[in-house]
C-alpha atoms as a PDB file:
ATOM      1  CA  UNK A   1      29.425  27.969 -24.584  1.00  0.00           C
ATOM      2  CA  UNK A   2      27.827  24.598 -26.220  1.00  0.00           C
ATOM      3  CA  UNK A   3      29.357  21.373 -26.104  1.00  0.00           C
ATOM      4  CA  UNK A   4      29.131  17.873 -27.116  1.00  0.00           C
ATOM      5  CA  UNK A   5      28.903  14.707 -25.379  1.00  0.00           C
ATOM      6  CA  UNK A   6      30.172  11.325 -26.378  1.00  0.00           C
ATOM      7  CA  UNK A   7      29.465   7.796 -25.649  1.00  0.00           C
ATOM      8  CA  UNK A   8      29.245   4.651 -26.511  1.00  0.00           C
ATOM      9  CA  UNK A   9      27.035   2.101 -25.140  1.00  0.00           C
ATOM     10  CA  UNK A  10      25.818   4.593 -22.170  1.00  0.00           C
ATOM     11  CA  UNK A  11      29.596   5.135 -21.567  1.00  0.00           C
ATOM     12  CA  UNK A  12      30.606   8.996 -21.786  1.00  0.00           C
ATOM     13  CA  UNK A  13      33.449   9.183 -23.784  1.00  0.00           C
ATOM     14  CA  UNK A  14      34.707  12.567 -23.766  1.00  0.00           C
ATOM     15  CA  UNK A  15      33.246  16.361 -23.419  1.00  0.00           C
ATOM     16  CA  UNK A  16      34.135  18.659 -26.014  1.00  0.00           C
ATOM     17  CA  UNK A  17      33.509  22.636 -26.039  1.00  0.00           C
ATOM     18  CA  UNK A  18      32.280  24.033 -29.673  1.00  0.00           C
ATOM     19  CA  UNK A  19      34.836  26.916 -29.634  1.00  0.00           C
ATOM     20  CA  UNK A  20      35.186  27.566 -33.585  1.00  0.00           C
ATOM     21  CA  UNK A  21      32.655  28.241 -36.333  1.00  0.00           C
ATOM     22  CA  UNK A  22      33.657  24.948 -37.905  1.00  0.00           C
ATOM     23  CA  UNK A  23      34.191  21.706 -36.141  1.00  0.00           C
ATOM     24  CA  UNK A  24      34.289  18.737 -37.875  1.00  0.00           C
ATOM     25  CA  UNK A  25      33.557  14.716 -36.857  1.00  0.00           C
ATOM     26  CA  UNK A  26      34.870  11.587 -38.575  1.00  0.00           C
ATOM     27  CA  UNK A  27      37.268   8.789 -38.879  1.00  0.00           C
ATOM     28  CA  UNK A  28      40.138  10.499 -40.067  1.00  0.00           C
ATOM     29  CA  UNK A  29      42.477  12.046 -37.909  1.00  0.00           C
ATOM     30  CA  UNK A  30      42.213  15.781 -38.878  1.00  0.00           C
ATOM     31  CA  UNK A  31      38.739  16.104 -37.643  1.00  0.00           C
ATOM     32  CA  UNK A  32      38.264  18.170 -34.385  1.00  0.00           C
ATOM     33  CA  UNK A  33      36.041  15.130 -33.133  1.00  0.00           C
ATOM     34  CA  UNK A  34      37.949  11.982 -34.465  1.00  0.00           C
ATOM     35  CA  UNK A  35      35.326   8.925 -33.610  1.00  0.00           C
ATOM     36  CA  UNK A  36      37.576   5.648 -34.819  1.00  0.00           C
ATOM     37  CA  UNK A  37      35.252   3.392 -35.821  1.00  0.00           C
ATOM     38  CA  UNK A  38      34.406   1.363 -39.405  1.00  0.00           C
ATOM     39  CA  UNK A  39      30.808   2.566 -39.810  1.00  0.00           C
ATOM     40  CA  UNK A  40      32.037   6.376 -39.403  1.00  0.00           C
ATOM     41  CA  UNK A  41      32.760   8.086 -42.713  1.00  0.00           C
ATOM     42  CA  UNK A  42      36.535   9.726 -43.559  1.00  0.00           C
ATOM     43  CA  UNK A  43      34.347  13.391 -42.582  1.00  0.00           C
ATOM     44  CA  UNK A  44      31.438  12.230 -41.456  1.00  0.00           C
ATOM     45  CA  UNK A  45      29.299  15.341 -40.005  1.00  0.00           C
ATOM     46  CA  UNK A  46      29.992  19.361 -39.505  1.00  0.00           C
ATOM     47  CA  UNK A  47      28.865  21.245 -36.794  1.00  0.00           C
ATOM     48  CA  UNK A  48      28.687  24.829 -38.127  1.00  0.00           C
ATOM     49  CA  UNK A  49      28.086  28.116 -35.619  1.00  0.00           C
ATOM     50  CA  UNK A  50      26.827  31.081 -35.843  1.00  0.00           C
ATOM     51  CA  UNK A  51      26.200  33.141 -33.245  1.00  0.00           C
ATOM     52  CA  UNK A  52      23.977  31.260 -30.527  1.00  0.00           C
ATOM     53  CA  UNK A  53      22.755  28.766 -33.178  1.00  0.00           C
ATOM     54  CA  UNK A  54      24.500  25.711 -34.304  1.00  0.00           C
ATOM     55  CA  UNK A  55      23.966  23.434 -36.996  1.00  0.00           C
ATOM     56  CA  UNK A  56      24.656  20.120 -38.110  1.00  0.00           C
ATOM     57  CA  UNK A  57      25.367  19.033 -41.651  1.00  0.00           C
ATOM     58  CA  UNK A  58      25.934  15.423 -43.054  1.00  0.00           C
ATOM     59  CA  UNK A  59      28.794  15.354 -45.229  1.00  0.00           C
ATOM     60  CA  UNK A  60      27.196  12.601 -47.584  1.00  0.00           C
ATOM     61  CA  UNK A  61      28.201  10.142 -45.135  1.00  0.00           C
ATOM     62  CA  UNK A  62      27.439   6.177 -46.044  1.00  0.00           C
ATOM     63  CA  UNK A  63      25.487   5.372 -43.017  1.00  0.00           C
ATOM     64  CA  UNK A  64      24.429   8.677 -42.391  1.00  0.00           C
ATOM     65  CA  UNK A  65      23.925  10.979 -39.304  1.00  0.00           C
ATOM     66  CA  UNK A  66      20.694  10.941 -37.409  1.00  0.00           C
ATOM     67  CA  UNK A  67      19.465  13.327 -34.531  1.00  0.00           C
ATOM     68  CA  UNK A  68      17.103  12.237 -32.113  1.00  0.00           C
ATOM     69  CA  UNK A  69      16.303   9.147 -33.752  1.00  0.00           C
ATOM     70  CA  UNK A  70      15.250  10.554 -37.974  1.00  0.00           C
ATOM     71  CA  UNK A  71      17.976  11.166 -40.418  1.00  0.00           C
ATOM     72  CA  UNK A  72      18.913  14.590 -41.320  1.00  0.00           C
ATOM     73  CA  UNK A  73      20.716  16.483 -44.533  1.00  0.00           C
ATOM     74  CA  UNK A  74      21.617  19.920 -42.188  1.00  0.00           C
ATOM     75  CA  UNK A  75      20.077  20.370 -38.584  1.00  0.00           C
ATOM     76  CA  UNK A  76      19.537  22.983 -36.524  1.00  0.00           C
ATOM     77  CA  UNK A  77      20.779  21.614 -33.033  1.00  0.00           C
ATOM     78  CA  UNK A  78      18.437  21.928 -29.606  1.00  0.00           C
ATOM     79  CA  UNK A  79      19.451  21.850 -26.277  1.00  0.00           C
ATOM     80  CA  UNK A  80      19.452  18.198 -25.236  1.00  0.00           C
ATOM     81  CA  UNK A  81      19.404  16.475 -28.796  1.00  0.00           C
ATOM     82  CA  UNK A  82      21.003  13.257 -29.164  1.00  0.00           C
ATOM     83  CA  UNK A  83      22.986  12.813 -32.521  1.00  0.00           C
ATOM     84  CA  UNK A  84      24.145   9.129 -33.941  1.00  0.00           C
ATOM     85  CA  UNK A  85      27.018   8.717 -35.997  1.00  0.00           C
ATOM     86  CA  UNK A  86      27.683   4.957 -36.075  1.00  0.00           C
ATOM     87  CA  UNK A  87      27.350   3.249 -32.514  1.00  0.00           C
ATOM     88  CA  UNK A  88      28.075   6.432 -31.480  1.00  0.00           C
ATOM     89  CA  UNK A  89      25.678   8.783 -29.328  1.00  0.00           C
ATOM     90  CA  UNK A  90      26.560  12.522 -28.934  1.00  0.00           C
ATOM     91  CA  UNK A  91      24.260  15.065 -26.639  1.00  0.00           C
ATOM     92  CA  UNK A  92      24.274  18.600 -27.891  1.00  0.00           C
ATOM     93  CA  UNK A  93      24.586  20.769 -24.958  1.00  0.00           C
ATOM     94  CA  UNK A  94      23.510  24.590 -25.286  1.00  0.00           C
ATOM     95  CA  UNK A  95      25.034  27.305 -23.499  1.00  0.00           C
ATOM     96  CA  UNK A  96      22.914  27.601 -21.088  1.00  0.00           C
ATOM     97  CA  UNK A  97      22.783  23.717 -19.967  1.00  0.00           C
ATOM     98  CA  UNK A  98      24.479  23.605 -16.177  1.00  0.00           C
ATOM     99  CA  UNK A  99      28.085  21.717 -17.049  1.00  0.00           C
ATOM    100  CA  UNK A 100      29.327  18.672 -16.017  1.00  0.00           C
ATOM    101  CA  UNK A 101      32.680  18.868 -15.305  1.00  0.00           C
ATOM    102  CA  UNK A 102      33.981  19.329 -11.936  1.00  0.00           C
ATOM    103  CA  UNK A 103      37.327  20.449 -12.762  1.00  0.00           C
ATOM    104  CA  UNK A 104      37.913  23.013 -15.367  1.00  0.00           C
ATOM    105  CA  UNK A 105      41.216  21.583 -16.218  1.00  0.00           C
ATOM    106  CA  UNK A 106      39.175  18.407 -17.628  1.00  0.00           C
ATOM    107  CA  UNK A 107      39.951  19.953 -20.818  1.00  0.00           C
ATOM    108  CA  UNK A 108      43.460  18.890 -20.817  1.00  0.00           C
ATOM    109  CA  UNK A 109      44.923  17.094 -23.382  1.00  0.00           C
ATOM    110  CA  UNK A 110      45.171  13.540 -22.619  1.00  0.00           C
ATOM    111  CA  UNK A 111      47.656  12.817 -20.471  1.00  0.00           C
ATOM    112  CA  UNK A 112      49.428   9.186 -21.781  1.00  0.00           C
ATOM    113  CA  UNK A 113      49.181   6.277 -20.410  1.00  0.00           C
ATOM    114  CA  UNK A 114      50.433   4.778 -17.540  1.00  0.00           C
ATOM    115  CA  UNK A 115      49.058   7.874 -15.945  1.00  0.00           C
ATOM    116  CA  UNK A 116      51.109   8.272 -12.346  1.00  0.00           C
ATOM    117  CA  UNK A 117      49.509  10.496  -9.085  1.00  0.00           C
ATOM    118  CA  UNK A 118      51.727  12.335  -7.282  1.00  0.00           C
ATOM    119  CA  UNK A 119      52.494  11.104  -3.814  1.00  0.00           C
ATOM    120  CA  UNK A 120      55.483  10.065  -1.398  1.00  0.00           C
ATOM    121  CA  UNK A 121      57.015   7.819  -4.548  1.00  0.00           C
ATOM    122  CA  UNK A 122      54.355   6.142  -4.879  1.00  0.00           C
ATOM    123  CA  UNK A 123      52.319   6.077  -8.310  1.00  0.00           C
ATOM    124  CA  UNK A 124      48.641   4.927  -9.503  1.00  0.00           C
ATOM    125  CA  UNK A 125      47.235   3.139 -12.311  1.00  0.00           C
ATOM    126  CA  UNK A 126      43.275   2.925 -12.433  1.00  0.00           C
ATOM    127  CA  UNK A 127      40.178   2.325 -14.501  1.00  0.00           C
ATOM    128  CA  UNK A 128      37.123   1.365 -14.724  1.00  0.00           C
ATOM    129  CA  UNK A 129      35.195  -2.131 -16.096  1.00  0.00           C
ATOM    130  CA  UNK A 130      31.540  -2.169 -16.869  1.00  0.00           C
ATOM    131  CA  UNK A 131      29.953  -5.211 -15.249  1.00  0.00           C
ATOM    132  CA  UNK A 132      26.691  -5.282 -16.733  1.00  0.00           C
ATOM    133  CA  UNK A 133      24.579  -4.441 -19.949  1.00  0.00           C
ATOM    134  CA  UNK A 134      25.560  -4.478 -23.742  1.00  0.00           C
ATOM    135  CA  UNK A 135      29.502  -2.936 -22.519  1.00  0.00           C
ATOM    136  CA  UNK A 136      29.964  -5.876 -20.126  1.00  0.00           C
ATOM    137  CA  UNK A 137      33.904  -6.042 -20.197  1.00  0.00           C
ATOM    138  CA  UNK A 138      34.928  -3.150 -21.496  1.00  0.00           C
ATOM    139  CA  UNK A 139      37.357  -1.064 -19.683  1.00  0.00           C
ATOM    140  CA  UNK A 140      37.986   2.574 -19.938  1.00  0.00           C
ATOM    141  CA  UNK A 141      41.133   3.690 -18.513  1.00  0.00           C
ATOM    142  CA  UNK A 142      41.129   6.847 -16.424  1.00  0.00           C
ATOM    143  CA  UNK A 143      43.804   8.975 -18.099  1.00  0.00           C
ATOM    144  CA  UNK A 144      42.263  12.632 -17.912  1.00  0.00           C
ATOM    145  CA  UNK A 145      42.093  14.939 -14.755  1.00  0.00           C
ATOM    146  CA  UNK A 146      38.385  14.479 -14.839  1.00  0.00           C
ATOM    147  CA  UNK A 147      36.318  11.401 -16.365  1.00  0.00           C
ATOM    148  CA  UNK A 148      32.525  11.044 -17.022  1.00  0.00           C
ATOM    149  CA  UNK A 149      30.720   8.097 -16.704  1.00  0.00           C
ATOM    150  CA  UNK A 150      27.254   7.019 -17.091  1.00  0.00           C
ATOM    151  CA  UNK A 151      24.173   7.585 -19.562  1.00  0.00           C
ATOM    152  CA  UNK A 152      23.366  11.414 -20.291  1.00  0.00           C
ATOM    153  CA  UNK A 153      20.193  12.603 -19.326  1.00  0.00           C
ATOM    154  CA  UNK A 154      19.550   9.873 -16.865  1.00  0.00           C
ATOM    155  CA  UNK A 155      22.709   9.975 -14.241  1.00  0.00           C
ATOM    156  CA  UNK A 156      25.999  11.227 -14.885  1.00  0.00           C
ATOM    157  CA  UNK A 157      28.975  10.649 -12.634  1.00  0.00           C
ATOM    158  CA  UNK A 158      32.607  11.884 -12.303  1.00  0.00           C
ATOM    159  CA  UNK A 159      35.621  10.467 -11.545  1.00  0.00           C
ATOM    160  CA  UNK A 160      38.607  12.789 -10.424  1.00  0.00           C
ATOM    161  CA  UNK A 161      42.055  12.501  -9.828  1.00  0.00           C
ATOM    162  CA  UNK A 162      43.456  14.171  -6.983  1.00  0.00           C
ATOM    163  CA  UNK A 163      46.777  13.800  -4.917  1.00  0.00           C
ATOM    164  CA  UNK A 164      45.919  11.355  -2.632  1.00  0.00           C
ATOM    165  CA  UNK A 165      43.991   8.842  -5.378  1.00  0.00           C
ATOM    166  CA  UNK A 166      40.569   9.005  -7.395  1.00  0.00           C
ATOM    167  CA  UNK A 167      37.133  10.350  -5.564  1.00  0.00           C
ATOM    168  CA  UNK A 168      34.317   9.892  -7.344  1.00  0.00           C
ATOM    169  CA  UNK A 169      30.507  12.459  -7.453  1.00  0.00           C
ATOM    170  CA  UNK A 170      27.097  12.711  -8.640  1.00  0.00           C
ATOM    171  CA  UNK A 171      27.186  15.683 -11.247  1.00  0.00           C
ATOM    172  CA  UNK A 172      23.452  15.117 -13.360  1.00  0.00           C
ATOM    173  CA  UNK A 173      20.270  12.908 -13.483  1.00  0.00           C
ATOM    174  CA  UNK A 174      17.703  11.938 -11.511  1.00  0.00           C
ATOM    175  CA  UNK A 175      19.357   8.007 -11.506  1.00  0.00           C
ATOM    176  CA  UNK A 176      21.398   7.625  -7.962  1.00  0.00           C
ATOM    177  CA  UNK A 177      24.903   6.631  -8.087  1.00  0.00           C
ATOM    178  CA  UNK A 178      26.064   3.734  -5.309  1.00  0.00           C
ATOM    179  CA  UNK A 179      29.889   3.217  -4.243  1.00  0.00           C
ATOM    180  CA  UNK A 180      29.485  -0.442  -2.515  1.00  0.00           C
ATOM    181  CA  UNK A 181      25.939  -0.087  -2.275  1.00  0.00           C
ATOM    182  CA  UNK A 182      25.613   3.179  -0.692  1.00  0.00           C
ATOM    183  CA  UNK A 183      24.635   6.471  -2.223  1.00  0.00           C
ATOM    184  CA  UNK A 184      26.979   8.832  -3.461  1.00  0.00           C
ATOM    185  CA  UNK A 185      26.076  12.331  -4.009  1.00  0.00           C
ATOM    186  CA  UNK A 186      27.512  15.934  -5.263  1.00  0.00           C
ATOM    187  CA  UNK A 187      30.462  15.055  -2.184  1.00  0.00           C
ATOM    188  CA  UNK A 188      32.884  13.575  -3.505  1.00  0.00           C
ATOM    189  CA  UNK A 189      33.944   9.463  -2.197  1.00  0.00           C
ATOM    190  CA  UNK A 190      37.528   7.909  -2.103  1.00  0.00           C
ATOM    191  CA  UNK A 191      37.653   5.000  -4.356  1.00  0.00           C
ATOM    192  CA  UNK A 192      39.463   2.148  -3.708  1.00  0.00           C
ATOM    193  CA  UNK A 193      40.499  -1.121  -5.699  1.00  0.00           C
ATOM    194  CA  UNK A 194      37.812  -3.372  -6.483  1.00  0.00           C
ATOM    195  CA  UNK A 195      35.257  -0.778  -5.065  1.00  0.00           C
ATOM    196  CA  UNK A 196      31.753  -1.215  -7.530  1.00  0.00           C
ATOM    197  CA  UNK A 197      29.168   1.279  -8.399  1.00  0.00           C
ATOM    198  CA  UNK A 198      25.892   1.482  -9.967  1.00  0.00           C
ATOM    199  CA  UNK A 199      24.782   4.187 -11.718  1.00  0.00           C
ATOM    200  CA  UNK A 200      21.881   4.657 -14.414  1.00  0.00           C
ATOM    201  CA  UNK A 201      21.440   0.443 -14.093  1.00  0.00           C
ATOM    202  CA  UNK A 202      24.832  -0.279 -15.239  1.00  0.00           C
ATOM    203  CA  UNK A 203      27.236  -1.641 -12.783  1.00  0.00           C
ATOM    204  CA  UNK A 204      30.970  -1.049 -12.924  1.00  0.00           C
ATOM    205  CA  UNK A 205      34.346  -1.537 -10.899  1.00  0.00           C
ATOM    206  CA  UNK A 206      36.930   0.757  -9.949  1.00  0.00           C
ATOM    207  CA  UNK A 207      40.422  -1.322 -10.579  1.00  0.00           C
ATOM    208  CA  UNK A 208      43.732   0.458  -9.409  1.00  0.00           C
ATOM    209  CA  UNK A 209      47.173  -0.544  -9.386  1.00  0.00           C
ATOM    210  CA  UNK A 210      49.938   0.955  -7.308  1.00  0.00           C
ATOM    211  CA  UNK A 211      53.547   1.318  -8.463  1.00  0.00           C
ATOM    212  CA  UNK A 212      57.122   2.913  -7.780  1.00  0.00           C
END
């Protein structure tokens, strides 16, 4: 089954699987992609399929919708393309692209924040703060099951929650990814507070916060 990914200045945002015929992108809140931000348009782009091919149509957008770099009317998507809608990038994934979640219930709804662990009344708050690059300072709070960081295509990481705190892995890329300057691969690593990691170039830092 294709899927999208989002992200914003090399930060995956979210993972979403094309599961209808239609499935619309834009500002406002009854698109099945809602990317809040000023230079998306009310409906910005469609994504139509039809059997294994999928296409993407600008809705007459005002800054437009570009794929790989070239402005398009109505696209037929390839595995691997890179879409911009605003600041926005999105990577078309075809069906038979390996995925990148860990944990099929990443496709949860999002569960609201604070987000608690379960443990011996104990809860945890976490997420993570990009160090370095054009995102320096941002922080992206780990509120799903499963979270992916880093720049598509290059090195992709996850970060899961699991009873006893957040591990983080190495799902995609050729770019390593470092927990306190060692490598990290497909086993998962505990991550504690104030742990960093590198991955694709960009450095980050795990924050947590116990409470109860």
């Amino acid at each position: 089954m294709p899927k999208i990914v989002v992200s914003i200045d090399g930060i995956v945002t979210r993972e979403v699987q094309l599961t209808k015929d239609r499935t619309s992108l834009g500002r406002r809140p009854y698109n099945d992609v809602v990317i809040d931000n000023l230079a998306v348009s009310g409906e910005h782009a469609v994504m139509e399929m039809s059997g294994s091919e999928v296409h993407l149509e600008d809705r007459n957008s005002t800054n437009g919708t570009y794929v790989n770099g070239h402005a398009i009317k109505r696209h037929l998507l390839k595995d691997d393309d890179i879409i911009e809608i605003g600041k926005y990038q999105i990577r078309f994934v075809s069906k038979g692209a390996p995925a990148l979640v860990l944990d099929t219930t990443a496709s949860e709804p999002h569960i609201p924040a604070p987000m608690t662990v379960a443990g011996p009344g104990m809860g945890l708050q976490a997420a993570i703060k990009v160090l370095s690059g054009a995102a320096a300072g941002r922080e992206m709070a780990l509120v799903k099951v499963v979270t992916t960081i880093g720049k598509p295509g290059v090195a992709v990481a996850a970060i899961t929650r699991r009873p006893q705190g957040f591990v983080v892995a190495h799902v995609q890329g050729s770019g390593t990814l470092m927990l306190n300057g060692a490598t990290v691969g497909a086993e998962p690593a505990l991550l504690k507070h104030g742990d960093r990691l590198e991955l694709g170039g960009t450095q980050m830092q795990f924050l947590s916060q116990r409470r109860g």
